[in-house]
C-alpha atoms as a PDB file:
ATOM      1  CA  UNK A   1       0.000   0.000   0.000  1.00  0.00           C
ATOM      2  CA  UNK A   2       2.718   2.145   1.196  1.00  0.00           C
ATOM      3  CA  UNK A   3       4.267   1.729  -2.459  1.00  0.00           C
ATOM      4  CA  UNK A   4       1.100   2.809  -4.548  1.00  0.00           C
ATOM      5  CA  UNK A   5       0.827   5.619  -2.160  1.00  0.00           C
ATOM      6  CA  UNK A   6       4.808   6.413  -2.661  1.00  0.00           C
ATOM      7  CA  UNK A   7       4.099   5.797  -6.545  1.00  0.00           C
ATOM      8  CA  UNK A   8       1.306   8.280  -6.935  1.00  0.00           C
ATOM      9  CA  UNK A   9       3.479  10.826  -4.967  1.00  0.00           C
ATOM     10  CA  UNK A  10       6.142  10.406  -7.290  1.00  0.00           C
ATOM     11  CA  UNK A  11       4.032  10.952 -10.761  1.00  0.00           C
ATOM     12  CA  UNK A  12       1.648  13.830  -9.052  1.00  0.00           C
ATOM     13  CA  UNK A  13       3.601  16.804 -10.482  1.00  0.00           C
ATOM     14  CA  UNK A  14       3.779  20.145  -7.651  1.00  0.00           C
ATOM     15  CA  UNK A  15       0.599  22.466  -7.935  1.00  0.00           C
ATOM     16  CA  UNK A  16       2.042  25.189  -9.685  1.00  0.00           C
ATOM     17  CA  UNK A  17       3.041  22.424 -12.708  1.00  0.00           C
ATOM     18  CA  UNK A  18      -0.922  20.711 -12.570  1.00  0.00           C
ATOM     19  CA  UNK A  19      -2.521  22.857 -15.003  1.00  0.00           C
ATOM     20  CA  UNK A  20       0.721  22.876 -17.763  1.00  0.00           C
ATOM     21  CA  UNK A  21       0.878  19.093 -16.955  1.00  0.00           C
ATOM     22  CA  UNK A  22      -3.183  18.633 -17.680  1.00  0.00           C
ATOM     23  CA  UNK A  23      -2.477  20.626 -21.240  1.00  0.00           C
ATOM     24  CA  UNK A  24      -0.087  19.208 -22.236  1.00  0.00           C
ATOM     25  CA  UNK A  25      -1.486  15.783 -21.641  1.00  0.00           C
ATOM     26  CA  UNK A  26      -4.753  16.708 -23.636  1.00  0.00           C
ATOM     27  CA  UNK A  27      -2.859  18.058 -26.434  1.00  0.00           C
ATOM     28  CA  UNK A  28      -0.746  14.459 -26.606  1.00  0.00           C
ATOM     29  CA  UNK A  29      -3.759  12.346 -26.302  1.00  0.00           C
ATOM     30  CA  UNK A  30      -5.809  14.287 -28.605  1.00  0.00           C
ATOM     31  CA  UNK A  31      -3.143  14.092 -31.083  1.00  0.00           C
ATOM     32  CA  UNK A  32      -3.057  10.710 -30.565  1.00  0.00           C
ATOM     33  CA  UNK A  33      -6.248   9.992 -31.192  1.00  0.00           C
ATOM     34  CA  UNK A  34      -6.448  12.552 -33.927  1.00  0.00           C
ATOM     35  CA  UNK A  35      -3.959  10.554 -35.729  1.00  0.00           C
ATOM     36  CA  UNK A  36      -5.763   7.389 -34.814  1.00  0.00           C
ATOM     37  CA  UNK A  37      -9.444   8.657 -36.165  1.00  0.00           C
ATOM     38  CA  UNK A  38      -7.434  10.258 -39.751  1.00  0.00           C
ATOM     39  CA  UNK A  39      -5.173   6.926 -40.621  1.00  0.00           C
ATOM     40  CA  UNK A  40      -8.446   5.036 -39.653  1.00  0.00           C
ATOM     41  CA  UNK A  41      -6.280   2.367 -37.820  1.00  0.00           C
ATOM     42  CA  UNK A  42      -8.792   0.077 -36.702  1.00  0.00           C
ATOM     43  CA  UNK A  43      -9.388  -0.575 -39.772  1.00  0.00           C
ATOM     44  CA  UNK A  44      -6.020  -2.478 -40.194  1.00  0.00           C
ATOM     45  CA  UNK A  45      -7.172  -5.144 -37.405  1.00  0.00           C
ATOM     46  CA  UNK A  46      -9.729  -6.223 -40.369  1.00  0.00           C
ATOM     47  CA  UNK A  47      -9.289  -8.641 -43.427  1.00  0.00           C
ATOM     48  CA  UNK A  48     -11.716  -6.006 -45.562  1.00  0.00           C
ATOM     49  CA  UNK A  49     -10.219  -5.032 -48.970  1.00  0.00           C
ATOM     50  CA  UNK A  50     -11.181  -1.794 -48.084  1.00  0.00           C
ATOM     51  CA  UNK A  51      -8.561  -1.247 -46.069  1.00  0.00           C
ATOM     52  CA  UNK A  52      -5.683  -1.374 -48.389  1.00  0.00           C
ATOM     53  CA  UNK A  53      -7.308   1.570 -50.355  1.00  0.00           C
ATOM     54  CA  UNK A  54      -6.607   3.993 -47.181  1.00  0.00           C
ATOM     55  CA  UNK A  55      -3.501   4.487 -49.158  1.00  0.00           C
ATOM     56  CA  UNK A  56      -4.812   6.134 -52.449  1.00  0.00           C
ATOM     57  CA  UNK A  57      -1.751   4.117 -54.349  1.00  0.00           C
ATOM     58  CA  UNK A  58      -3.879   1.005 -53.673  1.00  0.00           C
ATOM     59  CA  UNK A  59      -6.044   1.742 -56.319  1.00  0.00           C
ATOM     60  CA  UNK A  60      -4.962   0.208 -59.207  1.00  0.00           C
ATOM     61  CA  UNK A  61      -4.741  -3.181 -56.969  1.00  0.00           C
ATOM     62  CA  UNK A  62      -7.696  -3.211 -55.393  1.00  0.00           C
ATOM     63  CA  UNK A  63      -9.378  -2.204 -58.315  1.00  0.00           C
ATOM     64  CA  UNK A  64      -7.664  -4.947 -60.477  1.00  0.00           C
ATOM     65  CA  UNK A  65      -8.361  -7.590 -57.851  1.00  0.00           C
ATOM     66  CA  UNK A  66     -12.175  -6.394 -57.912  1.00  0.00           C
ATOM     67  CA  UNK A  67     -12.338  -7.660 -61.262  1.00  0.00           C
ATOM     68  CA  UNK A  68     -10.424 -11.052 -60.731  1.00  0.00           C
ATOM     69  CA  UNK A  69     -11.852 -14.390 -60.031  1.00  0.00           C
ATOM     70  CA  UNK A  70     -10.003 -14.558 -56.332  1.00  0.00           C
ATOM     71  CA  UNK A  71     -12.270 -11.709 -55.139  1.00  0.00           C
ATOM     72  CA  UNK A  72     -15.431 -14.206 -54.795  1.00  0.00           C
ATOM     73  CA  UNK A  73     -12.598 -16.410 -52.576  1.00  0.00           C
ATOM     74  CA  UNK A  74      -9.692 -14.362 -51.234  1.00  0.00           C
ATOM     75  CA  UNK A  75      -9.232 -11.309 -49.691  1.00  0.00           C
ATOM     76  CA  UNK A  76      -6.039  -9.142 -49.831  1.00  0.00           C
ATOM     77  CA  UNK A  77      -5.055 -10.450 -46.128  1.00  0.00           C
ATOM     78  CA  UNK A  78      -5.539 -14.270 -47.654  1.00  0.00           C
ATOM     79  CA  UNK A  79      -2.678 -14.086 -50.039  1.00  0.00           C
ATOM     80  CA  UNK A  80      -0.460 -11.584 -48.468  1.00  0.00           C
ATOM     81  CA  UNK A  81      -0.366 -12.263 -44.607  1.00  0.00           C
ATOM     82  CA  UNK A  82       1.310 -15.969 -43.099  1.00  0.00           C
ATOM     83  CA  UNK A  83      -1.646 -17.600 -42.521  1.00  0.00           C
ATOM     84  CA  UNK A  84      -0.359 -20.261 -40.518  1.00  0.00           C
ATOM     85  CA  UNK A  85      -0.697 -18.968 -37.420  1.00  0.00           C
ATOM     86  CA  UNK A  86      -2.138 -15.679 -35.712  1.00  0.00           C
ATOM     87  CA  UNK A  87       0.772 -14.438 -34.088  1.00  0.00           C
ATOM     88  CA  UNK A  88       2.800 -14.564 -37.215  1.00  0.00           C
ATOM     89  CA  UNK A  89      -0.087 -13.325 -39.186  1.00  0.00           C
ATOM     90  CA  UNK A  90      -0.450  -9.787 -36.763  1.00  0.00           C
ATOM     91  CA  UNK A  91       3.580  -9.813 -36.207  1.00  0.00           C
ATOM     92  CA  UNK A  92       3.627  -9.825 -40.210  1.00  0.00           C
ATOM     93  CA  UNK A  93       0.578  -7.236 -40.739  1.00  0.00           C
ATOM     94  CA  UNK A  94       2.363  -5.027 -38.052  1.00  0.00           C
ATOM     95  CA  UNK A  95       5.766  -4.862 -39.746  1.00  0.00           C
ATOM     96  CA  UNK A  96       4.245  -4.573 -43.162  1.00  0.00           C
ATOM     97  CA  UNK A  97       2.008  -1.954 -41.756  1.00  0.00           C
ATOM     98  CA  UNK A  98       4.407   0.229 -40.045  1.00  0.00           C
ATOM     99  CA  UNK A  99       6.532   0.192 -43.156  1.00  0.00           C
ATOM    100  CA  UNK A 100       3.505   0.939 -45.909  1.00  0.00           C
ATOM    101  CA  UNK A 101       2.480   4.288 -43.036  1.00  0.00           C
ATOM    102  CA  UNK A 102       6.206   5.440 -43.069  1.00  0.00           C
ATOM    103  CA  UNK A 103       6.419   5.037 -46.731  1.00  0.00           C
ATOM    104  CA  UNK A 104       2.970   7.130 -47.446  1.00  0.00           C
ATOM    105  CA  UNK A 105       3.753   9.048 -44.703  1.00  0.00           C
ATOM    106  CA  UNK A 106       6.839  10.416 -46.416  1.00  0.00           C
ATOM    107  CA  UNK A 107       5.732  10.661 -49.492  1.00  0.00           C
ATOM    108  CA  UNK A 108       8.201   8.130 -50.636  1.00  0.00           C
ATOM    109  CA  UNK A 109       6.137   5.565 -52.249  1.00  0.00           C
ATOM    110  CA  UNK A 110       7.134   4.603 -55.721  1.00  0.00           C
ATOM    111  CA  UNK A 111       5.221   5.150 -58.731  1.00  0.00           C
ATOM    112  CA  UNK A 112       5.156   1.496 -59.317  1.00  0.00           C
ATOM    113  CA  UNK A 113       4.355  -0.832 -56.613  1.00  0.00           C
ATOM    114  CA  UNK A 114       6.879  -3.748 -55.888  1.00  0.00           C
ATOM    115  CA  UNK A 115       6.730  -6.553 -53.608  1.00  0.00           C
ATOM    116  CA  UNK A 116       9.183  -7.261 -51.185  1.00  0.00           C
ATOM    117  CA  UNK A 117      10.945 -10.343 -50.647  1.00  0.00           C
ATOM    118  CA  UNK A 118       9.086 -11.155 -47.370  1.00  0.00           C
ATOM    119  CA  UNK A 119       5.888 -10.704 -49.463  1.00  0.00           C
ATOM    120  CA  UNK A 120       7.187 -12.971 -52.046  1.00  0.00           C
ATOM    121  CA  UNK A 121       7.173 -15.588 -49.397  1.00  0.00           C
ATOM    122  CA  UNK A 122       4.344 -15.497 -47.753  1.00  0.00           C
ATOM    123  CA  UNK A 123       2.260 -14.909 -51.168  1.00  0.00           C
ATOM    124  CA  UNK A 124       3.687 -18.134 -52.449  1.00  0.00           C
ATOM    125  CA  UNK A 125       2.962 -19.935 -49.292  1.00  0.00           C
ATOM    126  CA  UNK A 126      -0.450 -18.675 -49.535  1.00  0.00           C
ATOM    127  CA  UNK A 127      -0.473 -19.825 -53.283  1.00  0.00           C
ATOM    128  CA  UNK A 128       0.404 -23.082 -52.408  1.00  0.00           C
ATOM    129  CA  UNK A 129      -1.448 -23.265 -49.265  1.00  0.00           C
ATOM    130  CA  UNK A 130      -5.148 -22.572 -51.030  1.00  0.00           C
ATOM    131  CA  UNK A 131      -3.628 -24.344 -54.806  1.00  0.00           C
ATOM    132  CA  UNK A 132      -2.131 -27.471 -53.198  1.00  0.00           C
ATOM    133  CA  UNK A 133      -4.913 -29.917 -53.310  1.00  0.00           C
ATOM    134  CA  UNK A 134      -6.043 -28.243 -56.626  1.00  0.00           C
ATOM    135  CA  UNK A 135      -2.712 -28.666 -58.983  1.00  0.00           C
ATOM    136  CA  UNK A 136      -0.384 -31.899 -59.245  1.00  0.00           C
ATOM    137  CA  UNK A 137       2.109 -30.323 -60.585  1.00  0.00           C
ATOM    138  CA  UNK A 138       2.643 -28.075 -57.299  1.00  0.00           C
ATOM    139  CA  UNK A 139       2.854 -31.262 -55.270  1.00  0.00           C
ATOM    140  CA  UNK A 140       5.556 -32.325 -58.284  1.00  0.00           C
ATOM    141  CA  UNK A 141       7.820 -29.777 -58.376  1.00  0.00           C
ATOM    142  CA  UNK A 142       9.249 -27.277 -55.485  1.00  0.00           C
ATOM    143  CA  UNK A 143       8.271 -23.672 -56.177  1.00  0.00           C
ATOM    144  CA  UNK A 144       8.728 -21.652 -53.109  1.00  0.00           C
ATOM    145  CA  UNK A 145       9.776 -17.479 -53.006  1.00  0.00           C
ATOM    146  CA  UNK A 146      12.469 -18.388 -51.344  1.00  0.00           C
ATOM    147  CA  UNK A 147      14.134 -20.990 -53.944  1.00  0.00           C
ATOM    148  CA  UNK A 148      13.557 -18.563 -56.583  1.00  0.00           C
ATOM    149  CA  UNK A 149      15.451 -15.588 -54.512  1.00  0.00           C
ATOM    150  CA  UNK A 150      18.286 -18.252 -54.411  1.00  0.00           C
ATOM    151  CA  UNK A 151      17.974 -18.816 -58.728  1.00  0.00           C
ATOM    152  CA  UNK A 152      16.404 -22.237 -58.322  1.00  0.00           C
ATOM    153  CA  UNK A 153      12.887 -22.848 -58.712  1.00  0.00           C
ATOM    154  CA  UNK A 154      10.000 -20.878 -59.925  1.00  0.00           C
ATOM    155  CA  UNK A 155       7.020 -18.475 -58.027  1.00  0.00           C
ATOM    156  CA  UNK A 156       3.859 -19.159 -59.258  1.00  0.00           C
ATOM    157  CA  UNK A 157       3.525 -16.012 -61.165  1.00  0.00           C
ATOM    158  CA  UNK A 158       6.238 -17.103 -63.217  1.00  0.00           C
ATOM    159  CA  UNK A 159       3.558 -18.905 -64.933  1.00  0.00           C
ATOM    160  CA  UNK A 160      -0.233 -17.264 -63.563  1.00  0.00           C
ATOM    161  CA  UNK A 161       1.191 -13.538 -64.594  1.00  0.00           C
ATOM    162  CA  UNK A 162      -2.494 -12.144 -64.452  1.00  0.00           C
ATOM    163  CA  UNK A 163      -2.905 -13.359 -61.691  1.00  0.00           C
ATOM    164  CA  UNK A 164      -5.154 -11.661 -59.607  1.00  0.00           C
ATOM    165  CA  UNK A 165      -4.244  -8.352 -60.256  1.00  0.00           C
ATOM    166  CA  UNK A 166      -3.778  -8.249 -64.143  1.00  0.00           C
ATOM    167  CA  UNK A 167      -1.037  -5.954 -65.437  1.00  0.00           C
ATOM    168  CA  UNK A 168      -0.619  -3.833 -63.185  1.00  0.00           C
ATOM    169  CA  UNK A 169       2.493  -1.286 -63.405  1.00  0.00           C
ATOM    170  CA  UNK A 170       1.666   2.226 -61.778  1.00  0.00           C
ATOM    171  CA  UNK A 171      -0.921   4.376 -60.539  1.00  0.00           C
ATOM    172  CA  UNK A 172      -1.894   5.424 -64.541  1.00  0.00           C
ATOM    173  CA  UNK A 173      -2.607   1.832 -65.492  1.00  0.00           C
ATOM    174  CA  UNK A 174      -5.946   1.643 -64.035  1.00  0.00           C
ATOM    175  CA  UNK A 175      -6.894   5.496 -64.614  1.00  0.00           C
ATOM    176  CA  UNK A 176     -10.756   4.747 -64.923  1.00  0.00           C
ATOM    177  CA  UNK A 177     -11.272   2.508 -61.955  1.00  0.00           C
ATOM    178  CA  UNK A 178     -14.186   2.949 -59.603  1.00  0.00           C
ATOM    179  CA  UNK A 179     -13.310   1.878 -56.260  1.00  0.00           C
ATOM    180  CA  UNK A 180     -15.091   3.240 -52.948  1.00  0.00           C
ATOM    181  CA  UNK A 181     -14.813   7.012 -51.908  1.00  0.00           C
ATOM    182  CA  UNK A 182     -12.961   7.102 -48.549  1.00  0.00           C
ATOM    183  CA  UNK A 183     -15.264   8.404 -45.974  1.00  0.00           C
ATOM    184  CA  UNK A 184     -14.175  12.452 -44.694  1.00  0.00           C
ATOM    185  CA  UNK A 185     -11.691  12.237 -41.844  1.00  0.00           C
ATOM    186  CA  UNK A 186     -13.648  15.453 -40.818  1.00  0.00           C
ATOM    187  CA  UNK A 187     -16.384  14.755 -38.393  1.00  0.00           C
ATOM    188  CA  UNK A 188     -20.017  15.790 -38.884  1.00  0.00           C
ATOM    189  CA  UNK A 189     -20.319  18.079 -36.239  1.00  0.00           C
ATOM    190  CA  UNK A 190     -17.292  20.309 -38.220  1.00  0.00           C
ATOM    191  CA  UNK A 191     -18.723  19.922 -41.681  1.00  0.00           C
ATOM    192  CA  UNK A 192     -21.995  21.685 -40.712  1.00  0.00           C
ATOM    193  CA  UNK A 193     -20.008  24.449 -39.107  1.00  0.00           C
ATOM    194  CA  UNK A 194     -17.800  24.864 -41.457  1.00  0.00           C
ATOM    195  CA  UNK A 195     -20.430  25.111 -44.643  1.00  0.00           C
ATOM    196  CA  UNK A 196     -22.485  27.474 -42.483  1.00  0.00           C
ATOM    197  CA  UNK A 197     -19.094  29.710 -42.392  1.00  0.00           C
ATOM    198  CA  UNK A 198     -18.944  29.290 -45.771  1.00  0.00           C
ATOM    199  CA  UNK A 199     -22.159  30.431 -47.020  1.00  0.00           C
END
């Protein structure tokens, strides 16, 4: 008890610093959640194909994927997060997600989309994974991402090129796509005072 007591003590800054202290705290958690509400980051707990089109160079993907045969089966988490067990799967989707933010973040993304090597994997994992049962010739022969990164063997999309997302090369090859409007990060309540304001 004594501890708890000696604790709170400790982190209770002197009354003359309460009020800055309060502020400042607001101002970090609203932040905080500020940034939580804009980057919609809930949404990245989910397996919707939604999601990946948070990032407006998503587009052509998603939209090419719309129009594949593995949308009425697979959705973007299916074939490019481990599936073989959850904490790999949210270990991968964090790393992968931290480094896609930092990327749009900065402004750094490239005009054509390339997938890593640790992609590579797991996609062709998830290739074989759903495939295996369906194709003898995967059971035949070893075709792994990670044989092909050493020259031997070949991925999948060697041979399936189209496969799901077409040809896909930059953010012009799919210039008349529909996909879903993002949703306003600006909250209801600020829209209707801001086009009052305005008129």
């Amino acid at each position: 008890m004594r501890f708890i007591f000696w604790l709170i003590q400790l982190v209770t800054p002197p009354k003359k610093w309460r009020l800055p202290v309060i502020v400042i705290l607001g101002i970090i958690v609203g932040t905080g959640l500020l940034i939580i509400h804009i980057s919609n980051a809930p949404s990245y707990l989910s397996d919707k194909p939604e999601t990946c089109i948070n990032c407006h160079v998503m587009y052509p993907q998603y939209a090419t994927w719309t129009h594949s045969s593995h949308r009425e089966v697979a959705t973007c988490n299916d074939c490019h997060v481990p599936q073989d067990n959850f904490f790999r799967t949210y270990a991968f989707k964090a790393m992968d997600g931290m480094r896609h933010s930092s990327v749009f973040t900065m402004r750094a993304e490239p005009q054509a989309i390339r997938i890593k090597q640790a992609g590579i994997n797991v996609v062709q994992e998830n290739c074989i994974r759903c495939h295996l049962n369906m194709v003898d010739m995967v059971s035949i022969i070893e075709v792994t991402g990670e044989n092909h990164f050493e020259g031997k063997g070949k991925r999948c999309w060697d041979c399936h090129r189209n496969v799901p997302h077409g040809e896909v090369r930059s953010l012009a090859s799919t210039p008349h796509s529909l996909v879903p409007r993002l949703p306003s990060v600006m909250p209801e309540w600020l829209q209707k005072f801001t086009s009052k304001n305005n008129n």
